[in-house]
PDB file of N, CA and C in Angstrom:
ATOM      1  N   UNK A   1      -4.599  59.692  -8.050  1.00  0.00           N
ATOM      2  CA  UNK A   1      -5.787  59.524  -7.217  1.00  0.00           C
ATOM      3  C   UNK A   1      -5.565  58.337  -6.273  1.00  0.00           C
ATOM      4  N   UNK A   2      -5.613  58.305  -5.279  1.00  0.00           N
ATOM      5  CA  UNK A   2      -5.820  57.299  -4.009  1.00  0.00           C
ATOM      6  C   UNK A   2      -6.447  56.186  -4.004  1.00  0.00           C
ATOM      7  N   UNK A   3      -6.459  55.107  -3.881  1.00  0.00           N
ATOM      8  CA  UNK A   3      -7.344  53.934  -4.127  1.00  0.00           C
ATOM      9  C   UNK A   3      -8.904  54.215  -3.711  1.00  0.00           C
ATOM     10  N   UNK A   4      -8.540  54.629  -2.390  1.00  0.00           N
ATOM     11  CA  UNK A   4     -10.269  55.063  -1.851  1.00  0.00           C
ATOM     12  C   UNK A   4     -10.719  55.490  -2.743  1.00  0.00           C
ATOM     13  N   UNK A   5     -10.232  56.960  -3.349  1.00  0.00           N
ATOM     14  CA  UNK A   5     -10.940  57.728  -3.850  1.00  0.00           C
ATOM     15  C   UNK A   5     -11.136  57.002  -5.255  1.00  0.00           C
ATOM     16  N   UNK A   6     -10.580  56.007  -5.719  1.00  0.00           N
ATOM     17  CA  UNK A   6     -11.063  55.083  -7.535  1.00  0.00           C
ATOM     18  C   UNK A   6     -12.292  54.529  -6.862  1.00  0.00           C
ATOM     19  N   UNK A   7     -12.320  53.892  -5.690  1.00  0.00           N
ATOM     20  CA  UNK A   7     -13.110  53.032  -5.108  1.00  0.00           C
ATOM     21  C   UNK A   7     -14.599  53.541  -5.049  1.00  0.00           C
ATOM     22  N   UNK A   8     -14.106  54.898  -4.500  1.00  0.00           N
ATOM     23  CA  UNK A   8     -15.405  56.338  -4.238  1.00  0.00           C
ATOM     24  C   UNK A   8     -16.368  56.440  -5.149  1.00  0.00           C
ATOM     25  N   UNK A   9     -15.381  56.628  -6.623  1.00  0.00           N
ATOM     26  CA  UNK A   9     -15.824  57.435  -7.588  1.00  0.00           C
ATOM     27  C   UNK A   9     -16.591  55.817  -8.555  1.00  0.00           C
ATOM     28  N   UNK A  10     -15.917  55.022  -8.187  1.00  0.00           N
ATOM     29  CA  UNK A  10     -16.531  53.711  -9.200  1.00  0.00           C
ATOM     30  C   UNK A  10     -17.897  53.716  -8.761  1.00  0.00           C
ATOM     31  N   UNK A  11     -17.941  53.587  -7.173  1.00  0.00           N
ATOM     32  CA  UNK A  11     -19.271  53.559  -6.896  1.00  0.00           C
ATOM     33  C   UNK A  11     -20.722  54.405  -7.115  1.00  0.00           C
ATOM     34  N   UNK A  12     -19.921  56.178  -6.872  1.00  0.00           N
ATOM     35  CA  UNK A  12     -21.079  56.886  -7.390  1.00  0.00           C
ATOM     36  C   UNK A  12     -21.133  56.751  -8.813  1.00  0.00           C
ATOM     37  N   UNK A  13     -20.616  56.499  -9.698  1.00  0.00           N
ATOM     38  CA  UNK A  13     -20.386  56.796 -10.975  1.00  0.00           C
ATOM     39  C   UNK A  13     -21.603  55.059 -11.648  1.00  0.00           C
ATOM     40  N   UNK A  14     -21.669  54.820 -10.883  1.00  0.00           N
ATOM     41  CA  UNK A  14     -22.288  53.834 -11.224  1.00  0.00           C
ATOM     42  C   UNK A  14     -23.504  52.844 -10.273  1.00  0.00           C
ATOM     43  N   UNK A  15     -24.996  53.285 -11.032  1.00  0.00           N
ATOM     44  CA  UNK A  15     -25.734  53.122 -10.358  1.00  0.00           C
ATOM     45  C   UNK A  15     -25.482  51.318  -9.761  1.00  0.00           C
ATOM     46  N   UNK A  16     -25.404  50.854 -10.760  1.00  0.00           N
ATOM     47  CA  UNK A  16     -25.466  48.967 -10.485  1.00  0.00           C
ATOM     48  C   UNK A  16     -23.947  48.332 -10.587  1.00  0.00           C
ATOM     49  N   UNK A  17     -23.383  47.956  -9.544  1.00  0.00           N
ATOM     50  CA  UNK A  17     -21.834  47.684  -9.895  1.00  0.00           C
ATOM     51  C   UNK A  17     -21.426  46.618  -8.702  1.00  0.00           C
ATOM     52  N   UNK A  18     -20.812  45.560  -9.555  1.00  0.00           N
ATOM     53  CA  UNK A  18     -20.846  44.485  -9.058  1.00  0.00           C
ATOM     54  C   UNK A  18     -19.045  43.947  -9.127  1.00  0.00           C
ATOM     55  N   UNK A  19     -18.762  44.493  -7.714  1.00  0.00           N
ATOM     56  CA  UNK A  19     -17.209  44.042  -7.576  1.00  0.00           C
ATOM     57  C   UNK A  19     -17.005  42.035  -7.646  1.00  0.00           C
ATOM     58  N   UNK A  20     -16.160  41.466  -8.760  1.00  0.00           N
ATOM     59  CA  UNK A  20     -16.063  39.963  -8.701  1.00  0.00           C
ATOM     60  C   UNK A  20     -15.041  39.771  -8.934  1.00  0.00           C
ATOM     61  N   UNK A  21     -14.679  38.722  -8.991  1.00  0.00           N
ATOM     62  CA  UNK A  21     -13.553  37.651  -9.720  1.00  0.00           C
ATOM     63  C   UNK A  21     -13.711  37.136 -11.079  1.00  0.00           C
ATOM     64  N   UNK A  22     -13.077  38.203 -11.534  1.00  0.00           N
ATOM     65  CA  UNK A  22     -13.231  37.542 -13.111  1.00  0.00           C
ATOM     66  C   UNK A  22     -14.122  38.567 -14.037  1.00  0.00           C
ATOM     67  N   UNK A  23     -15.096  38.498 -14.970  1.00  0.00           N
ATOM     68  CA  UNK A  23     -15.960  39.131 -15.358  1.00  0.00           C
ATOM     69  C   UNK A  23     -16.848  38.171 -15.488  1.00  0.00           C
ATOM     70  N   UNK A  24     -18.280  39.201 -16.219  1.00  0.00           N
ATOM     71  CA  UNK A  24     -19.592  38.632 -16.483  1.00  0.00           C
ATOM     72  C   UNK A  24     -19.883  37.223 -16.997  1.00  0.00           C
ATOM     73  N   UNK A  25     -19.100  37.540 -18.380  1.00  0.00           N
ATOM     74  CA  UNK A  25     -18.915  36.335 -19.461  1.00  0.00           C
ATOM     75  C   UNK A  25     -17.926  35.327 -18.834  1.00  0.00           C
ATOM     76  N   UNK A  26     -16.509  35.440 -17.820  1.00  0.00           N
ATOM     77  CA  UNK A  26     -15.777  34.082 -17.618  1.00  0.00           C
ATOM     78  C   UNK A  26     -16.020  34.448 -15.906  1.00  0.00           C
ATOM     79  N   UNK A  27     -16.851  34.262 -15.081  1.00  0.00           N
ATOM     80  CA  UNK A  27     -16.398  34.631 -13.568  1.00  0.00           C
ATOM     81  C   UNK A  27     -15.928  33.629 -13.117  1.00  0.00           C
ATOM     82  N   UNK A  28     -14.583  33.868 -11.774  1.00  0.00           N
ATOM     83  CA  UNK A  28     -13.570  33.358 -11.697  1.00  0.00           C
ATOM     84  C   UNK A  28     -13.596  32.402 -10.651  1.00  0.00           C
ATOM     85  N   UNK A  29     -14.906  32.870  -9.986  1.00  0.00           N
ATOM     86  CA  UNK A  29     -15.366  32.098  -9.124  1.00  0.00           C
ATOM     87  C   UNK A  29     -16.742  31.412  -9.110  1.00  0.00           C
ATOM     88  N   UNK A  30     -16.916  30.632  -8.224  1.00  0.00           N
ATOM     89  CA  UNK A  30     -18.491  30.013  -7.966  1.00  0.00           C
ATOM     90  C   UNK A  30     -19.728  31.183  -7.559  1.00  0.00           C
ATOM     91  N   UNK A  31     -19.076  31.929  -6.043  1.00  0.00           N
ATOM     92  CA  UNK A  31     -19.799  32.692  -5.766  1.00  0.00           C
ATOM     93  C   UNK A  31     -20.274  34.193  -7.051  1.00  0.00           C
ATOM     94  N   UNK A  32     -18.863  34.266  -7.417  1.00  0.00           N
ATOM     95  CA  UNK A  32     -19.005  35.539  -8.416  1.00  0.00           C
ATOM     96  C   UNK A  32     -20.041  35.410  -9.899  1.00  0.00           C
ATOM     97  N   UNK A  33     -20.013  33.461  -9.953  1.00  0.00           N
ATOM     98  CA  UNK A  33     -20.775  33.486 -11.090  1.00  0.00           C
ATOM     99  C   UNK A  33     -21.991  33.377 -10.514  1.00  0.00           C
ATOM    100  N   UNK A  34     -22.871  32.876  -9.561  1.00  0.00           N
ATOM    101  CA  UNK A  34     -24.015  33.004  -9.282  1.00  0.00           C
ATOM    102  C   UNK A  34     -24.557  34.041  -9.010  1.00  0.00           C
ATOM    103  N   UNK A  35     -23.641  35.552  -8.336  1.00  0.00           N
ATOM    104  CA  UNK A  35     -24.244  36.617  -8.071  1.00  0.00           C
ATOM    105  C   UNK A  35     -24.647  37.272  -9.891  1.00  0.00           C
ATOM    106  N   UNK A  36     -23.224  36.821 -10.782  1.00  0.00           N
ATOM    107  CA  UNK A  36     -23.596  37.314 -12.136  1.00  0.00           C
ATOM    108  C   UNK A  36     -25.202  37.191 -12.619  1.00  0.00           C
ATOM    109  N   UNK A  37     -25.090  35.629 -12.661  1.00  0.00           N
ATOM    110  CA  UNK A  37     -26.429  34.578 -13.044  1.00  0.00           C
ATOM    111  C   UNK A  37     -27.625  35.827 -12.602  1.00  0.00           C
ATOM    112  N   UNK A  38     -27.978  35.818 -11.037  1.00  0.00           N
ATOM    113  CA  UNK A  38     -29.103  36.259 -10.497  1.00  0.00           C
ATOM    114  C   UNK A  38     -29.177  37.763 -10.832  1.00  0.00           C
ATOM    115  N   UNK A  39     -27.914  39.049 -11.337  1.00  0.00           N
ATOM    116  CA  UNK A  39     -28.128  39.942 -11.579  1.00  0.00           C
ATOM    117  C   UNK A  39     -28.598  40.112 -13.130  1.00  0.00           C
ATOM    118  N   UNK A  40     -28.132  38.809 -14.049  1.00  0.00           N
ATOM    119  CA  UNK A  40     -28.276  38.946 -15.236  1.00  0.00           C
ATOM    120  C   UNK A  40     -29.524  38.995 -15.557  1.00  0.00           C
ATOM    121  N   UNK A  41     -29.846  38.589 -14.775  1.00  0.00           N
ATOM    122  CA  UNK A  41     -31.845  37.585 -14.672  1.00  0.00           C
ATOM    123  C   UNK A  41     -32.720  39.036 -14.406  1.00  0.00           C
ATOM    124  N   UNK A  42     -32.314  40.186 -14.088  1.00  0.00           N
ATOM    125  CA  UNK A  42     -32.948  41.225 -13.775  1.00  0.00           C
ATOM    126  C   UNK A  42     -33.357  41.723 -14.967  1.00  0.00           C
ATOM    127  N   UNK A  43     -32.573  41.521 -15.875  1.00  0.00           N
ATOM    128  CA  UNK A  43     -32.390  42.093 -17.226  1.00  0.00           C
ATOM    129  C   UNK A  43     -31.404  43.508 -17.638  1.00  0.00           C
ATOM    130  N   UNK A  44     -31.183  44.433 -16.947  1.00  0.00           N
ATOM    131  CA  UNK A  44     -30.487  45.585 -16.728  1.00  0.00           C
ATOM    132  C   UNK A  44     -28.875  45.506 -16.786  1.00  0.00           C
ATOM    133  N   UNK A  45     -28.344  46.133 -17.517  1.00  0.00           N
ATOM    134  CA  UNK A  45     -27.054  46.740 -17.855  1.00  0.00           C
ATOM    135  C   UNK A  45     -26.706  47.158 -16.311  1.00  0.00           C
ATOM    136  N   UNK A  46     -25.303  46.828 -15.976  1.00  0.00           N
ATOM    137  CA  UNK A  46     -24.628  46.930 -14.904  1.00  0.00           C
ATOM    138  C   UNK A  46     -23.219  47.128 -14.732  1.00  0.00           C
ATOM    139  N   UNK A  47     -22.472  47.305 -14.266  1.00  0.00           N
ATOM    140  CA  UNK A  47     -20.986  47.594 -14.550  1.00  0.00           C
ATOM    141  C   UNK A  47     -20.319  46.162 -13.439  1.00  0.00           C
ATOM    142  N   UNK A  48     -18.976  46.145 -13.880  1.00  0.00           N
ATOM    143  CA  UNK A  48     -18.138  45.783 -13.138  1.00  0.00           C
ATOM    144  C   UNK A  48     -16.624  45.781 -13.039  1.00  0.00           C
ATOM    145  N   UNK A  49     -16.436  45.441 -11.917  1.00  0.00           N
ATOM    146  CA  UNK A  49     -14.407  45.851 -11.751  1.00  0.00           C
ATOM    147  C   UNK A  49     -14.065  44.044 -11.265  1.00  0.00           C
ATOM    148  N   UNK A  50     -13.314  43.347 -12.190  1.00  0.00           N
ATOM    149  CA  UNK A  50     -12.743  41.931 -12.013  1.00  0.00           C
ATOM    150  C   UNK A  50     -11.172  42.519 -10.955  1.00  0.00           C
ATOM    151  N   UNK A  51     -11.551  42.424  -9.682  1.00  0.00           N
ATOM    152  CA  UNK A  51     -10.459  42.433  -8.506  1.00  0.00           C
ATOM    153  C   UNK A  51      -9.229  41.513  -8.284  1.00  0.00           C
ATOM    154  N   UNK A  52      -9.488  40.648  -9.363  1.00  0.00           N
ATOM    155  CA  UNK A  52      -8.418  39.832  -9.481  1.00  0.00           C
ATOM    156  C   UNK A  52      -6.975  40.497 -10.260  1.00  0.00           C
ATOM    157  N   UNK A  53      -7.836  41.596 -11.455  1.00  0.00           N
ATOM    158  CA  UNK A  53      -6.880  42.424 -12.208  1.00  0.00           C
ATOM    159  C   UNK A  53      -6.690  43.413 -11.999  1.00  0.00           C
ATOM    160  N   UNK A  54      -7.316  43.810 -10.498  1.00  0.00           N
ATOM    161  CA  UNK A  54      -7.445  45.055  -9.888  1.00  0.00           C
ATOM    162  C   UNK A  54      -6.784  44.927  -8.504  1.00  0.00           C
ATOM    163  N   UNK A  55      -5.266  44.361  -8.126  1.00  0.00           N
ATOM    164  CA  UNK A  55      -5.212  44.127  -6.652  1.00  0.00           C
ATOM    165  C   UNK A  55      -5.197  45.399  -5.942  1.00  0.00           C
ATOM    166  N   UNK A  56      -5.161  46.578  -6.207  1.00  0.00           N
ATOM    167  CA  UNK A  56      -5.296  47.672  -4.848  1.00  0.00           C
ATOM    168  C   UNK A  56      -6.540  47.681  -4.613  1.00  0.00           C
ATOM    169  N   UNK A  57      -7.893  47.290  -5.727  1.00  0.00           N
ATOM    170  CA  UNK A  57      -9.189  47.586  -5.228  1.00  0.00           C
ATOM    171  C   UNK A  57      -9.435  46.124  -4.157  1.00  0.00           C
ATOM    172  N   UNK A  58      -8.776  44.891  -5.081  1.00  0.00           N
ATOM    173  CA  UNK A  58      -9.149  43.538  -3.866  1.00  0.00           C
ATOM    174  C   UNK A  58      -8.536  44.542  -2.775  1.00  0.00           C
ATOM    175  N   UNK A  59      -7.726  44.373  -2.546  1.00  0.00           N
ATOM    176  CA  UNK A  59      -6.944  44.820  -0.809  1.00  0.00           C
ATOM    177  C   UNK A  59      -7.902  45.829  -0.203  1.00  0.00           C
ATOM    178  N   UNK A  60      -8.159  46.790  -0.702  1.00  0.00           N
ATOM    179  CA  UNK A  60      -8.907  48.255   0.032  1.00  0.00           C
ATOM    180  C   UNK A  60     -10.272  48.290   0.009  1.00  0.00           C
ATOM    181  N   UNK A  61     -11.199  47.409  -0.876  1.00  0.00           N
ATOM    182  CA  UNK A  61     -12.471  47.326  -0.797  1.00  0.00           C
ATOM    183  C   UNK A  61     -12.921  46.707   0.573  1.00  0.00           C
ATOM    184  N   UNK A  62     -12.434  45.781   1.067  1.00  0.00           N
ATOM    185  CA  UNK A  62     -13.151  45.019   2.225  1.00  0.00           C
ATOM    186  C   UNK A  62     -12.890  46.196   3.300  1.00  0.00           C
ATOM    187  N   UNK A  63     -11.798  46.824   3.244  1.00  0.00           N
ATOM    188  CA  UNK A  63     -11.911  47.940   4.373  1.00  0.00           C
ATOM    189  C   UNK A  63     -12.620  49.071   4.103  1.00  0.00           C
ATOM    190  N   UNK A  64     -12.867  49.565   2.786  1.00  0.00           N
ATOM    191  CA  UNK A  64     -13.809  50.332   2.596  1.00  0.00           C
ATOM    192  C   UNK A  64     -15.516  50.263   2.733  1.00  0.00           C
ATOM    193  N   UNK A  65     -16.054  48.606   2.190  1.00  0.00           N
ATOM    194  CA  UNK A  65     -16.722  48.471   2.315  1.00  0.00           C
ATOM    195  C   UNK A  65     -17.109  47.804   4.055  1.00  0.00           C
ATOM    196  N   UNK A  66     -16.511  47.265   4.704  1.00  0.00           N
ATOM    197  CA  UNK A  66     -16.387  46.773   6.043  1.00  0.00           C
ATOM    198  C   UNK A  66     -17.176  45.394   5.951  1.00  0.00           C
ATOM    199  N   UNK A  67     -16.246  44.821   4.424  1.00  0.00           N
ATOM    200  CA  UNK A  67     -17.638  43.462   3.553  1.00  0.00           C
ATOM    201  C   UNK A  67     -16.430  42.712   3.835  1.00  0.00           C
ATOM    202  N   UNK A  68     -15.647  41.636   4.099  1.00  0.00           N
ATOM    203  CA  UNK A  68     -14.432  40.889   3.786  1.00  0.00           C
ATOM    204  C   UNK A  68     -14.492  39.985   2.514  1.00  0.00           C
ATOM    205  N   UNK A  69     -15.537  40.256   1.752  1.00  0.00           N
ATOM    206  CA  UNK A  69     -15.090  38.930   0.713  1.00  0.00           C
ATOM    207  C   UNK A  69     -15.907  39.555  -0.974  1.00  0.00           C
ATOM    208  N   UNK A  70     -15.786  38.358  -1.739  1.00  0.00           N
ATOM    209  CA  UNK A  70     -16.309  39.154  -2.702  1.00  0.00           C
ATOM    210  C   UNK A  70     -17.201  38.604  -3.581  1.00  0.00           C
ATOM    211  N   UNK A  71     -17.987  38.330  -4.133  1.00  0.00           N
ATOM    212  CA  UNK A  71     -18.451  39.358  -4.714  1.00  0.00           C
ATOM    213  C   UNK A  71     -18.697  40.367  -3.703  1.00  0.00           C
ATOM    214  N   UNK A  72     -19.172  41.531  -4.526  1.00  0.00           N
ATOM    215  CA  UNK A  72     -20.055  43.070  -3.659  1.00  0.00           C
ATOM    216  C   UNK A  72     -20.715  43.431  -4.520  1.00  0.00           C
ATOM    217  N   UNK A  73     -21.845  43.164  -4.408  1.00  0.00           N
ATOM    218  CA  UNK A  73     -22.983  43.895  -5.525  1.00  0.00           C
ATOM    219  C   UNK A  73     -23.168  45.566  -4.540  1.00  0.00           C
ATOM    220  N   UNK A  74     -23.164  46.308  -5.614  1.00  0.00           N
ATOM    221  CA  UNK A  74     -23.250  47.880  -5.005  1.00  0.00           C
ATOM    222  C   UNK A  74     -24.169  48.615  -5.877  1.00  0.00           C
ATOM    223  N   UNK A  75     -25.544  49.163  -5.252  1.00  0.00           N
ATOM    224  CA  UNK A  75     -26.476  49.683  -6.023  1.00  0.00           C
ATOM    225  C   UNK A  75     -26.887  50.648  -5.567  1.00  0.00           C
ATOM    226  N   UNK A  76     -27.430  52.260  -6.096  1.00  0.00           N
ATOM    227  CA  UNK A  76     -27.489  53.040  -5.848  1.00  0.00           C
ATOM    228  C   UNK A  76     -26.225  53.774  -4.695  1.00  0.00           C
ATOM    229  N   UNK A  77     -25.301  53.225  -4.365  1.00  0.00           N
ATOM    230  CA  UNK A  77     -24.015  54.087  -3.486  1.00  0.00           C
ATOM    231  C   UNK A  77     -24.660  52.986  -2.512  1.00  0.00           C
ATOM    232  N   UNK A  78     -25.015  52.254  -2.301  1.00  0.00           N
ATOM    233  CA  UNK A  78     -24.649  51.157  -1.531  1.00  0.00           C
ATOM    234  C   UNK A  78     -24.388  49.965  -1.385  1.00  0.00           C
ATOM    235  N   UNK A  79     -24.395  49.292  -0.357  1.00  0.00           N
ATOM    236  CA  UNK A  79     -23.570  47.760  -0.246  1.00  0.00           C
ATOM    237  C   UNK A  79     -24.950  46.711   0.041  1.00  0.00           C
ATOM    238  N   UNK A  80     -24.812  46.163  -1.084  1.00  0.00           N
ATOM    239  CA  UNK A  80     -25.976  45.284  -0.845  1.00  0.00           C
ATOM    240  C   UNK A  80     -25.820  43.816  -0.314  1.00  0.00           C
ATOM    241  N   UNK A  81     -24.526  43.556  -0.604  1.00  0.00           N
ATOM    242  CA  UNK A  81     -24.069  42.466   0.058  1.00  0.00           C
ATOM    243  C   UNK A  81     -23.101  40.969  -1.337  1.00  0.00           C
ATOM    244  N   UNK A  82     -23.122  40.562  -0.910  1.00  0.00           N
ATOM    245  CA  UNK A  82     -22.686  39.215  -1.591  1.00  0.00           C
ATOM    246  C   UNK A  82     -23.278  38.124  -1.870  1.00  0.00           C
ATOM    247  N   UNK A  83     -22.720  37.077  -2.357  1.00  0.00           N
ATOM    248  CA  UNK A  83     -23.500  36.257  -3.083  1.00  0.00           C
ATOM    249  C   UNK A  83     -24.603  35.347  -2.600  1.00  0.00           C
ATOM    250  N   UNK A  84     -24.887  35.101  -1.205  1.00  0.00           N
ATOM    251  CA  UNK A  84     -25.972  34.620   0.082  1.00  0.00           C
ATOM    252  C   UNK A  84     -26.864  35.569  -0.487  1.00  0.00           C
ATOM    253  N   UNK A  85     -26.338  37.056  -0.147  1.00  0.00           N
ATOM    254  CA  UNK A  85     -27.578  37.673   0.203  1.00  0.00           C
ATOM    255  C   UNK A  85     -27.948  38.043  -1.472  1.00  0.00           C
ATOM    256  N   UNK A  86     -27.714  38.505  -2.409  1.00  0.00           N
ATOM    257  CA  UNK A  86     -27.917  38.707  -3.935  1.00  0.00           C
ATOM    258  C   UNK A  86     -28.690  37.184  -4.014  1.00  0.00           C
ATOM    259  N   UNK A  87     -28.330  36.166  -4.090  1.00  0.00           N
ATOM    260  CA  UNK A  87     -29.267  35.005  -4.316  1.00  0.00           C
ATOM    261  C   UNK A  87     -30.786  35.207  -3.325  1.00  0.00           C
ATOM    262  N   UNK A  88     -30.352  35.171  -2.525  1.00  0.00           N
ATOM    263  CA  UNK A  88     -31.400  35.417  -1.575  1.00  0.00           C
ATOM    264  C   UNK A  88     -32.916  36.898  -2.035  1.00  0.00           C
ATOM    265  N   UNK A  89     -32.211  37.314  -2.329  1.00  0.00           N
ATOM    266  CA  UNK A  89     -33.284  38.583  -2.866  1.00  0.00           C
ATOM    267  C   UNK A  89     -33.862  38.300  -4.543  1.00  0.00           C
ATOM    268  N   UNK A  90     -33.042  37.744  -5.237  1.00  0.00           N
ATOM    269  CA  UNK A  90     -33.688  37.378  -6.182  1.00  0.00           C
ATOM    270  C   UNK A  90     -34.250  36.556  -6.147  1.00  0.00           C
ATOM    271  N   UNK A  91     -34.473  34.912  -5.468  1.00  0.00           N
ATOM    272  CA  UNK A  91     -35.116  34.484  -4.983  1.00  0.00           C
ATOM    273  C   UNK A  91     -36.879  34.892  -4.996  1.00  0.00           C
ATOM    274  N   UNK A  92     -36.356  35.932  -3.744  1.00  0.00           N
ATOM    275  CA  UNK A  92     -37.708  36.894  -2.908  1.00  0.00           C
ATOM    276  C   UNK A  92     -38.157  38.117  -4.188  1.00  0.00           C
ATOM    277  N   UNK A  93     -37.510  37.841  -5.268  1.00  0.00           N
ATOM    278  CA  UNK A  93     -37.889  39.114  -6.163  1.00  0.00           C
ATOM    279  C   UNK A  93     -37.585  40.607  -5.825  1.00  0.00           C
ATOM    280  N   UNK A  94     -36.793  40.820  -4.350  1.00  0.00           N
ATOM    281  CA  UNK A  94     -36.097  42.144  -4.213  1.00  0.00           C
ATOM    282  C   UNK A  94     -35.309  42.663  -4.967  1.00  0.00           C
ATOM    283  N   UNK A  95     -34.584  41.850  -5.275  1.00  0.00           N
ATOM    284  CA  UNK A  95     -33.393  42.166  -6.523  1.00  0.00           C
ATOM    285  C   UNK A  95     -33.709  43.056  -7.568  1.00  0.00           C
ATOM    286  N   UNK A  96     -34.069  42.320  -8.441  1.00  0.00           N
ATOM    287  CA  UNK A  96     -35.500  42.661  -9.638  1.00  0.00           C
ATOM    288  C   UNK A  96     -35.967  43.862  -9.269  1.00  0.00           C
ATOM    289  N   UNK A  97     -36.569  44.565  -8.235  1.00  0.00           N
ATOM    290  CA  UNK A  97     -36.883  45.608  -7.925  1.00  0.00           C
ATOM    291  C   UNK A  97     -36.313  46.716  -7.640  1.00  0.00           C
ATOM    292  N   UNK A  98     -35.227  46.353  -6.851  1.00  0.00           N
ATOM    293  CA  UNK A  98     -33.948  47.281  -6.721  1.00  0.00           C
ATOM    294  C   UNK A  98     -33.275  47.458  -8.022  1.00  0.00           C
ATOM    295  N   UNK A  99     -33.008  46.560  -8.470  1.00  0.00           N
ATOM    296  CA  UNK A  99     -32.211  46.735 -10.140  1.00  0.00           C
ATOM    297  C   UNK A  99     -32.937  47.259 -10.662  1.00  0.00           C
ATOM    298  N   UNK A 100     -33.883  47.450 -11.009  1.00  0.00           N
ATOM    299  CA  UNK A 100     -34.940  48.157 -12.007  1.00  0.00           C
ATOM    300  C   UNK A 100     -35.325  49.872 -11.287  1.00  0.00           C
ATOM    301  N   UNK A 101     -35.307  49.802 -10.268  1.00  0.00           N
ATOM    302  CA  UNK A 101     -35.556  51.685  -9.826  1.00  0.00           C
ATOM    303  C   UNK A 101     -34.222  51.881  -9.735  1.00  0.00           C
ATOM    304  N   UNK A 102     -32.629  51.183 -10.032  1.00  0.00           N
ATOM    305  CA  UNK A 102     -31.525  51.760 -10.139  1.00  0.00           C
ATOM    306  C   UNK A 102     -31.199  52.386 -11.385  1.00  0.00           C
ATOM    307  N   UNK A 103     -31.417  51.227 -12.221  1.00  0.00           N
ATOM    308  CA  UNK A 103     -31.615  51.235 -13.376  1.00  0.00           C
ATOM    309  C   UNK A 103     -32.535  52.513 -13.783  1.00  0.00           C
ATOM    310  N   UNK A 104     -33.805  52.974 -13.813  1.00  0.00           N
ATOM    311  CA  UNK A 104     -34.119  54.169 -14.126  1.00  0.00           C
ATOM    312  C   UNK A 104     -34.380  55.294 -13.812  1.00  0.00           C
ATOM    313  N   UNK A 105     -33.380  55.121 -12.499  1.00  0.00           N
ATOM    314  CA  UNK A 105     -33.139  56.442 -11.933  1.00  0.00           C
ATOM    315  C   UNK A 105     -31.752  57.316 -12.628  1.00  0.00           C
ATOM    316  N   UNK A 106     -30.600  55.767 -12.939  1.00  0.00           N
ATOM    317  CA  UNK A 106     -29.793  56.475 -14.279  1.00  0.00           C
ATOM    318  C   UNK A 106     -30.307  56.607 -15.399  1.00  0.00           C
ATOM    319  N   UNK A 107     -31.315  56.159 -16.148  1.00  0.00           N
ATOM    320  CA  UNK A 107     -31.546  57.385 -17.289  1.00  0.00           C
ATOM    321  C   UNK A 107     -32.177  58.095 -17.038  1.00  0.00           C
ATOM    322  N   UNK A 108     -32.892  58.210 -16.130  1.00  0.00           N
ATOM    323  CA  UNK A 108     -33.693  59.507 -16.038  1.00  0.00           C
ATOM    324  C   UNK A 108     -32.855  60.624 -15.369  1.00  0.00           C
ATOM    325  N   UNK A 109     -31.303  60.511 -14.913  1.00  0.00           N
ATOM    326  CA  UNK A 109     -30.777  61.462 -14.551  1.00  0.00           C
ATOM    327  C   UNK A 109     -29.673  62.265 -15.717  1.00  0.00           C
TER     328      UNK A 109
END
């Protein structure tokens, strides 16, 4: 399978998915741990791919996504952005809201 197409399928395959550095429990970065922090705070189960142990997804995501950096929080098949904007919405309580109708739109499917 083609990188795109791992890239493709990670995303539909998963309503809440949060491309970082590192994982949940050790993130590898500053930005990657604060986007963790503010998604954890939603309360909701979420997936993720650590791109550090993944170099064809680091390399091909920023061109797939047309995002250059990383984190990438990705919810419902889209790009919600990085760690500015993920702080920023939880903040404003968007987050929280989006995570939660992602969240039970996968079990209810």
């Amino acid at each position: 399978m083609d990188i795109l197409d791992t890239i493709k399928e990670q995303i539909q395959s998963n309503s809440i998915l949060l491309y970082m550095k590192g994982s949940p429990n050790q993130p590898q970065c500053g930005f990657s741990a604060q986007t963790v922090q503010a998604l954890m705070a939603c309360g909701e189960r979420f997936a993720y791919v650590d791109v550090l142990s993944n170099p064809d997804v680091r390399a091909n995501l920023p061109k797939y996504a047309n995002w250059p950096t990383f984190p990438q929080l990705w919810i419902s098949g889209e790009l919600i952005g990085g760690c500015d904007i993920v702080t920023e919405m939880h903040a404003s309580g968007e987050l929280q809201t989006l995570v939660k109708e992602a969240a039970a739109a996968q079990s209810a499917s």
